[in-house]
N, C-alpha and C. Protein backbone atom coordinates (compact mmCIF):
# COMPACT_ATOMS: atom_id res chain seq x y z
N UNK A 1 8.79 13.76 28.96
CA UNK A 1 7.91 13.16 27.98
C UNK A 1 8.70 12.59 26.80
N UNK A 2 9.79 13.47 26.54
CA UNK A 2 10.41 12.78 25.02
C UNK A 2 10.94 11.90 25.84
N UNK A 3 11.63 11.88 26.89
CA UNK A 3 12.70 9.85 27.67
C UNK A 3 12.03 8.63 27.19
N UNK A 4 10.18 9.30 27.92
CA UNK A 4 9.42 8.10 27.66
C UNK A 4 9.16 7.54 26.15
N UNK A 5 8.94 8.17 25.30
CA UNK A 5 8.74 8.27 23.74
C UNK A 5 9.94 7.29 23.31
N UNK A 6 11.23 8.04 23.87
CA UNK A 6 12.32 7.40 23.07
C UNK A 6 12.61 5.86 23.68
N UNK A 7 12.11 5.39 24.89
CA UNK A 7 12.09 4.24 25.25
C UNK A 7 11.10 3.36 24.86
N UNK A 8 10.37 4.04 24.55
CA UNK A 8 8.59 3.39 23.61
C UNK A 8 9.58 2.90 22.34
N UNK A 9 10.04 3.40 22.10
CA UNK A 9 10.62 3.07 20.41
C UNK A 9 11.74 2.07 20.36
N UNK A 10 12.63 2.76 21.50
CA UNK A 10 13.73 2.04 21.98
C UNK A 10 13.10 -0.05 21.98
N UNK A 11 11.92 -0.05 22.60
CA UNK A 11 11.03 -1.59 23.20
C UNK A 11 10.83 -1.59 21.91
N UNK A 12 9.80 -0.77 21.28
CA UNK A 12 9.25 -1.15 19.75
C UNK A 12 10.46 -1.53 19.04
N UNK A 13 11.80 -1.14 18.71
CA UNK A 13 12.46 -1.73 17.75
C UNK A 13 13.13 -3.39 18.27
N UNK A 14 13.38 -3.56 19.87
CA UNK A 14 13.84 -4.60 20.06
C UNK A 14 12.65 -6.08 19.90
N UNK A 15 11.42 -5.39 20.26
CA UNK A 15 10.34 -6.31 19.73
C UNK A 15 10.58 -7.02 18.52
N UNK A 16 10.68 -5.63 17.26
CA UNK A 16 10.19 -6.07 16.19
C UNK A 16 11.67 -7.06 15.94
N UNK A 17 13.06 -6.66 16.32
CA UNK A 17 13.91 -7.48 15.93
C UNK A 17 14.07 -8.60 16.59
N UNK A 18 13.68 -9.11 17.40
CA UNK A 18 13.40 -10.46 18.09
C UNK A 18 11.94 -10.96 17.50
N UNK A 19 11.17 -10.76 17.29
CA UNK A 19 10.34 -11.27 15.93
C UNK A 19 10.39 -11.65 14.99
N UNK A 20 11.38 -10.45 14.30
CA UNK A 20 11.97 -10.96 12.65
C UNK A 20 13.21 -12.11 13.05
N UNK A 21 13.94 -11.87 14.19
CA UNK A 21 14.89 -12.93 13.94
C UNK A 21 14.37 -14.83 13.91
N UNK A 22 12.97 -14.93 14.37
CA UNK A 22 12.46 -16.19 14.56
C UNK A 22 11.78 -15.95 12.96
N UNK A 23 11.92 -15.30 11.92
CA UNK A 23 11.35 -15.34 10.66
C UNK A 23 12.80 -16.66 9.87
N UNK A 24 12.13 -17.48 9.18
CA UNK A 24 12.52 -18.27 7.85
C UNK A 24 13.60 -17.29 7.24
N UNK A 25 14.68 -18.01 6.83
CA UNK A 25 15.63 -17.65 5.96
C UNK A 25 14.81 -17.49 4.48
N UNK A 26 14.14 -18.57 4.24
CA UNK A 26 13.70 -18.03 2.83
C UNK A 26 12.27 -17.10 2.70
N UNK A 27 11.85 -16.39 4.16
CA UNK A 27 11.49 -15.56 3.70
C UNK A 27 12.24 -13.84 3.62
N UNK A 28 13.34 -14.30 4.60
CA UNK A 28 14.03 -12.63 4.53
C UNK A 28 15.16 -12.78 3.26
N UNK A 29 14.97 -13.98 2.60
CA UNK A 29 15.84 -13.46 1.33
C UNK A 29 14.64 -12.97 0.34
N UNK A 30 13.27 -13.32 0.48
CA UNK A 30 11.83 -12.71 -0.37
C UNK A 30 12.22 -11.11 0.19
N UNK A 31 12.54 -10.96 1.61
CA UNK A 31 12.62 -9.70 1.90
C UNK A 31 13.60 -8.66 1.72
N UNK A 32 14.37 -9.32 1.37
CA UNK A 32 15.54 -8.75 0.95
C UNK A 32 15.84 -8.15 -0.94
N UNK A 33 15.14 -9.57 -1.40
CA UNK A 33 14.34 -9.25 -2.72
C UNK A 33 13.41 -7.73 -3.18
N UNK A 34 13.14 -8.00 -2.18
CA UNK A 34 11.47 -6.60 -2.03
C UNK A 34 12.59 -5.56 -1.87
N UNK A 35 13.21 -5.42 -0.92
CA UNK A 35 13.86 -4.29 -0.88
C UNK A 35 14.70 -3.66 -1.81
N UNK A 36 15.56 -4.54 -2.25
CA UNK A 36 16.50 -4.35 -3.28
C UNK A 36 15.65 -3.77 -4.70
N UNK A 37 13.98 -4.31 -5.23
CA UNK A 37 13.48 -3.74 -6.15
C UNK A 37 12.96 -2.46 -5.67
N UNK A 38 12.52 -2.31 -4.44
CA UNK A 38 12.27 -0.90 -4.15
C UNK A 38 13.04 0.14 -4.10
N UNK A 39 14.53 -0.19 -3.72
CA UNK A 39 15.49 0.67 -3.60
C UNK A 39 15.66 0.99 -5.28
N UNK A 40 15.73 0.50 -6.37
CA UNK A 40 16.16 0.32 -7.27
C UNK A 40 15.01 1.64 -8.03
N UNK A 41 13.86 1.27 -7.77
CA UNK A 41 12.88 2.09 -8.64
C UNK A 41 12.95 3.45 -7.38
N UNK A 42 13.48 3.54 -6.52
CA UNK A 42 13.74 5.01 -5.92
C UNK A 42 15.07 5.42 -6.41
N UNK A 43 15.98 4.66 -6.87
CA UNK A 43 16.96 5.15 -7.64
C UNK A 43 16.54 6.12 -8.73
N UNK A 44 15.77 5.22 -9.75
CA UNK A 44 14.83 5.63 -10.83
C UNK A 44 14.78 7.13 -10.90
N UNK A 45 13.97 6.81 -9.50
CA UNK A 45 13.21 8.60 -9.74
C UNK A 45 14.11 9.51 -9.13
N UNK A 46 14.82 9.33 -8.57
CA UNK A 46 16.04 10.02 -8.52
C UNK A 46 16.76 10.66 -9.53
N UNK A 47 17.02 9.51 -10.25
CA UNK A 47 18.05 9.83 -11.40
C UNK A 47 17.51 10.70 -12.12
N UNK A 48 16.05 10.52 -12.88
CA UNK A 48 14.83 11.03 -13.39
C UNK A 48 14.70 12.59 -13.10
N UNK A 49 14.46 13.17 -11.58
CA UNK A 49 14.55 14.26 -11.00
C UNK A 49 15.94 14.95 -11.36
N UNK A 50 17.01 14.24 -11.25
CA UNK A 50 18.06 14.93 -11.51
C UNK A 50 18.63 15.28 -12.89
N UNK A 51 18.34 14.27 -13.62
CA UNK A 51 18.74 14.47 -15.46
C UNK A 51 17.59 14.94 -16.12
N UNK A 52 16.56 14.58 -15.49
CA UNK A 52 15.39 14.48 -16.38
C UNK A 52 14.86 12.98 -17.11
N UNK A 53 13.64 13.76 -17.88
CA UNK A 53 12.49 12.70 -18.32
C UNK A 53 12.39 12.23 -19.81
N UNK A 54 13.75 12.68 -20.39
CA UNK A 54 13.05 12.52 -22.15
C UNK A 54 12.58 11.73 -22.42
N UNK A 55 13.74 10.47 -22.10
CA UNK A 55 12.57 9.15 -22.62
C UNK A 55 11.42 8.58 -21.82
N UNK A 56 10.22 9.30 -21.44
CA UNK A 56 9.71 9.19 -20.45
C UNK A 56 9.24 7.40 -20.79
N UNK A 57 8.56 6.64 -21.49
CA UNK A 57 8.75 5.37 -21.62
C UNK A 57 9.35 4.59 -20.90
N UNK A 58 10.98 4.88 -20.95
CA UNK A 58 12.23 3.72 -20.59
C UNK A 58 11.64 4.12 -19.08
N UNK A 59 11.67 5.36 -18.51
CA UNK A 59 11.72 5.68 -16.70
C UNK A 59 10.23 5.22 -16.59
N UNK A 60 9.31 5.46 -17.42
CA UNK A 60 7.94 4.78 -16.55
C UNK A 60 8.22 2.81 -16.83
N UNK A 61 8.78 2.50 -17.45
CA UNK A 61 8.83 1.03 -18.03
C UNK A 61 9.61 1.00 -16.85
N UNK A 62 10.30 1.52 -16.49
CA UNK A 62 11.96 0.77 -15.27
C UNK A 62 11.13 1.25 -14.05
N UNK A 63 10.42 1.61 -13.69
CA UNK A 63 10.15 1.99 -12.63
C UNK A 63 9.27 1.10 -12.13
N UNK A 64 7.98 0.91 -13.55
CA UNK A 64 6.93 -0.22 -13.02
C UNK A 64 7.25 -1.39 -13.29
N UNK A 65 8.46 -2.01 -13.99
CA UNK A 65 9.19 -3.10 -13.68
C UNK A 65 9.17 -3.83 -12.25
N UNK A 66 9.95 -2.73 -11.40
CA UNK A 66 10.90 -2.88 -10.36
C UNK A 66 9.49 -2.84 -9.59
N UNK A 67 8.44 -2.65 -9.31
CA UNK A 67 7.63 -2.13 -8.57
C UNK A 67 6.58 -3.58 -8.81
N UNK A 68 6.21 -3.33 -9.90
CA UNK A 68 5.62 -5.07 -9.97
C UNK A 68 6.55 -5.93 -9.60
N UNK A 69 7.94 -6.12 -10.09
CA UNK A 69 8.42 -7.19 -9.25
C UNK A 69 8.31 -7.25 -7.81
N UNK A 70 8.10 -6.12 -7.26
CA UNK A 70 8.17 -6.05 -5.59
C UNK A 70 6.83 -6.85 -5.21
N UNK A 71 5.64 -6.00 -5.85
CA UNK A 71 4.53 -6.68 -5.55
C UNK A 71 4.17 -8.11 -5.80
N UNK A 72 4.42 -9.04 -6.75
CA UNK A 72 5.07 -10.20 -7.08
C UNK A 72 5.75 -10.63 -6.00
N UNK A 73 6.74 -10.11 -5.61
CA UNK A 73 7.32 -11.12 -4.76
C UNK A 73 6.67 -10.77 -3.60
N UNK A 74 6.17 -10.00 -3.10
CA UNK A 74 5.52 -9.66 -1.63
C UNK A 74 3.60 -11.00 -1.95
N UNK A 75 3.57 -10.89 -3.05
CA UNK A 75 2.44 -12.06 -2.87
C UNK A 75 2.98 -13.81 -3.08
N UNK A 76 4.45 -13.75 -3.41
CA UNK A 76 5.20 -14.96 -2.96
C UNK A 76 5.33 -14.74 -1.25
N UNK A 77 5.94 -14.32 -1.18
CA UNK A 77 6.10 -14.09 0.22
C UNK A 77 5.19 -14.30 1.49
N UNK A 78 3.96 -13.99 0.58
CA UNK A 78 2.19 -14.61 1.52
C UNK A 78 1.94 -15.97 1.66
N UNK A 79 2.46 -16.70 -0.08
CA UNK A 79 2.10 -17.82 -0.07
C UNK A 79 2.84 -18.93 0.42
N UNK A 80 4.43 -18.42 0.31
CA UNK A 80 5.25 -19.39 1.24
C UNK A 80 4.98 -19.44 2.50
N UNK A 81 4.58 -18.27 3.09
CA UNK A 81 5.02 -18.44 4.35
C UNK A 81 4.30 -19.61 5.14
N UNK A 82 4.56 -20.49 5.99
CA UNK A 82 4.14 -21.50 6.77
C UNK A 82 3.00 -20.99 7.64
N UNK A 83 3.24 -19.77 7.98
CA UNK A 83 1.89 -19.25 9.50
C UNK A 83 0.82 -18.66 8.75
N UNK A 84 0.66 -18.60 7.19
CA UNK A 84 -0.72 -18.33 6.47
C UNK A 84 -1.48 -19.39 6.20
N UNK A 85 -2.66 -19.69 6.66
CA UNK A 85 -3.04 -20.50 6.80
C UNK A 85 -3.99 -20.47 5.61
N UNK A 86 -4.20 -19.60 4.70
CA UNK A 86 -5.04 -19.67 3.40
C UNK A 86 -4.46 -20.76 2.31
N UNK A 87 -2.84 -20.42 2.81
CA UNK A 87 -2.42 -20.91 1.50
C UNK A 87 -1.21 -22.36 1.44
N UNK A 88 -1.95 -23.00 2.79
CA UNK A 88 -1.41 -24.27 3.24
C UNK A 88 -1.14 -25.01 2.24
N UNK A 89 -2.03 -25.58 1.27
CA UNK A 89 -2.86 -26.72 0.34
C UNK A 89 -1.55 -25.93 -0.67
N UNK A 90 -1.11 -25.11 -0.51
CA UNK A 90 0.04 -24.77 -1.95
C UNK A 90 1.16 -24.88 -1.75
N UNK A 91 1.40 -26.16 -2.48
CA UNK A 91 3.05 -26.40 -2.36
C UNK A 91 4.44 -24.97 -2.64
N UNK A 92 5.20 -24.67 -2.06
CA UNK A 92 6.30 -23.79 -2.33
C UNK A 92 6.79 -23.82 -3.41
N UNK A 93 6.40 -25.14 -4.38
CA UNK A 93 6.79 -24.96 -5.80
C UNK A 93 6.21 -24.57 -6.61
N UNK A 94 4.83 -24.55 -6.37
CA UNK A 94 3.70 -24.35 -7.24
C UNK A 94 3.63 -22.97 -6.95
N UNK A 95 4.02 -22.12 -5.44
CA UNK A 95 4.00 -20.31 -5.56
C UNK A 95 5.01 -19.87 -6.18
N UNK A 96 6.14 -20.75 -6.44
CA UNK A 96 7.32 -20.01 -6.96
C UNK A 96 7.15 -19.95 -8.39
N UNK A 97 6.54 -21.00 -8.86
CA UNK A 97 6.14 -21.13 -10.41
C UNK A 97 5.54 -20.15 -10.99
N UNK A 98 4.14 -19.95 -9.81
CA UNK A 98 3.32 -18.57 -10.80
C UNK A 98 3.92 -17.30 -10.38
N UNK A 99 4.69 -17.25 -9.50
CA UNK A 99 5.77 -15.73 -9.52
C UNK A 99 6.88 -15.60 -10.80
N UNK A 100 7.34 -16.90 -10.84
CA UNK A 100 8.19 -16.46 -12.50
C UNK A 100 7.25 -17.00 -13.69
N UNK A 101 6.28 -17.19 -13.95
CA UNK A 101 5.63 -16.97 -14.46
C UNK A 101 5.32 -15.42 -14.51
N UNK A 102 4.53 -14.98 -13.96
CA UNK A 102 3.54 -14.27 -13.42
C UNK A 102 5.04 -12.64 -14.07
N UNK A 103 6.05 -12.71 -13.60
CA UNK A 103 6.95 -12.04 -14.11
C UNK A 103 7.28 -12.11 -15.45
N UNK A 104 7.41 -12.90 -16.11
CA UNK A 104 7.93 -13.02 -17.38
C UNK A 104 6.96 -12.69 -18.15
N UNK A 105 5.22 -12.30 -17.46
CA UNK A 105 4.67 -11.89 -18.37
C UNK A 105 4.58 -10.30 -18.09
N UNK A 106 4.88 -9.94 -17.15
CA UNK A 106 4.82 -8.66 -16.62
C UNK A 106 6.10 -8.10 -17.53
N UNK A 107 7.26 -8.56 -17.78
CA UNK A 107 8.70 -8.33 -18.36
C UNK A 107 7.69 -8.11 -19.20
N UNK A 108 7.05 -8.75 -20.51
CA UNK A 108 6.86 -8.77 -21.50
C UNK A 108 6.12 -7.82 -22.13
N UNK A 109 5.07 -7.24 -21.10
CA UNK A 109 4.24 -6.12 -21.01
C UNK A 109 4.92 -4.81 -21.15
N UNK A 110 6.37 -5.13 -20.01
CA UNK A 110 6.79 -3.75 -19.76
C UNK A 110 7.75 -3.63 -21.05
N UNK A 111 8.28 -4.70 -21.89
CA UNK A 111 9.50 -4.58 -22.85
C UNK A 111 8.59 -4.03 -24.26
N UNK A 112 7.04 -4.56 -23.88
CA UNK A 112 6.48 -4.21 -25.50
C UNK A 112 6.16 -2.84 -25.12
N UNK A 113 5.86 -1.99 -23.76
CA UNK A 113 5.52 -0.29 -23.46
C UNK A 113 6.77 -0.11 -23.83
N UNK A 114 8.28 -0.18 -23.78
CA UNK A 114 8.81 0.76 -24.33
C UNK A 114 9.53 0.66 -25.62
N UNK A 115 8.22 0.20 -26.34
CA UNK A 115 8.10 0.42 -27.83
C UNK A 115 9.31 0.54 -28.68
C-alpha cells in the first residue's frame, strides 16, 4: 500500500512540474516574488519566537508588510495571467500600476502603525 501511495505522488509531482514548466516567465518571476515575501515574514516570526516581541509594532508592521505584499502580488498574478478570462479587457500595464500603487499605499499604512 505505501509503493502505491509513493508512486501516486511520485505522478502527482511530475504532473504538476510539466504544467508549471508550460507557465509564462513573467508569471514564475510573480511566483517567485510571492515566495520570497512569504519566506521573509516566516523569517519574522522566527526571529520573534526566538528573541522575542518588545517592539511588538515593528514585528506586527514587518510581518503584515511582507504578507500584503504577497497578497498584492498573488492578485497581480490573476490579472496578468493570459488563461483568466475575467481579466482579458486589462492591459498588463494597467495591473501592474494598481499593484504599485495599491503597495505604496499599503507601505504607508504600515510605516504610519509603527508610529
Amino acid at each position: 500500500m505505501v509503493k502505491s501511495s509513493s508512486t501516486d505522488a511520485l505522478a502527482l509531482f511530475r504532473s504538476l512540474r510539466s504544467a508549471y514548466s508550460a507557465t509564462p516567465t513573467n508569471l514564475k518571476i510573480i511566483d517567485l516574488y510571492v515566495a520570497f515575501a512569504i519566506a521573509t515574514a516566516l523569517i519574522q516570526v522566527v526571529y520573534m519566537a526566538i528573541v522575542g516581541s518588545f517592539p511588538f509594532n515593528s514585528f506586527l508592521s514587518g510581518v503584515l508588510s511582507c504578507v500584503g505584499t504577497a497578497v498584492l502580488a498573488v492578485c497581480l498574478r490573476i490579472q496578468v495571467n493570459k488563461e483568466n478570462k475575467e481579466f482579458k479587457d486589462l492591459p498588463p500595464e494597467r495591473a501592474f500600476a494598481d499593484f504599485v500603487l495599491c503597495n505604496l499605499v499599503l507601505h504607508l499604512v504600515i510605516m504610519n502603525f509603527l508610529g
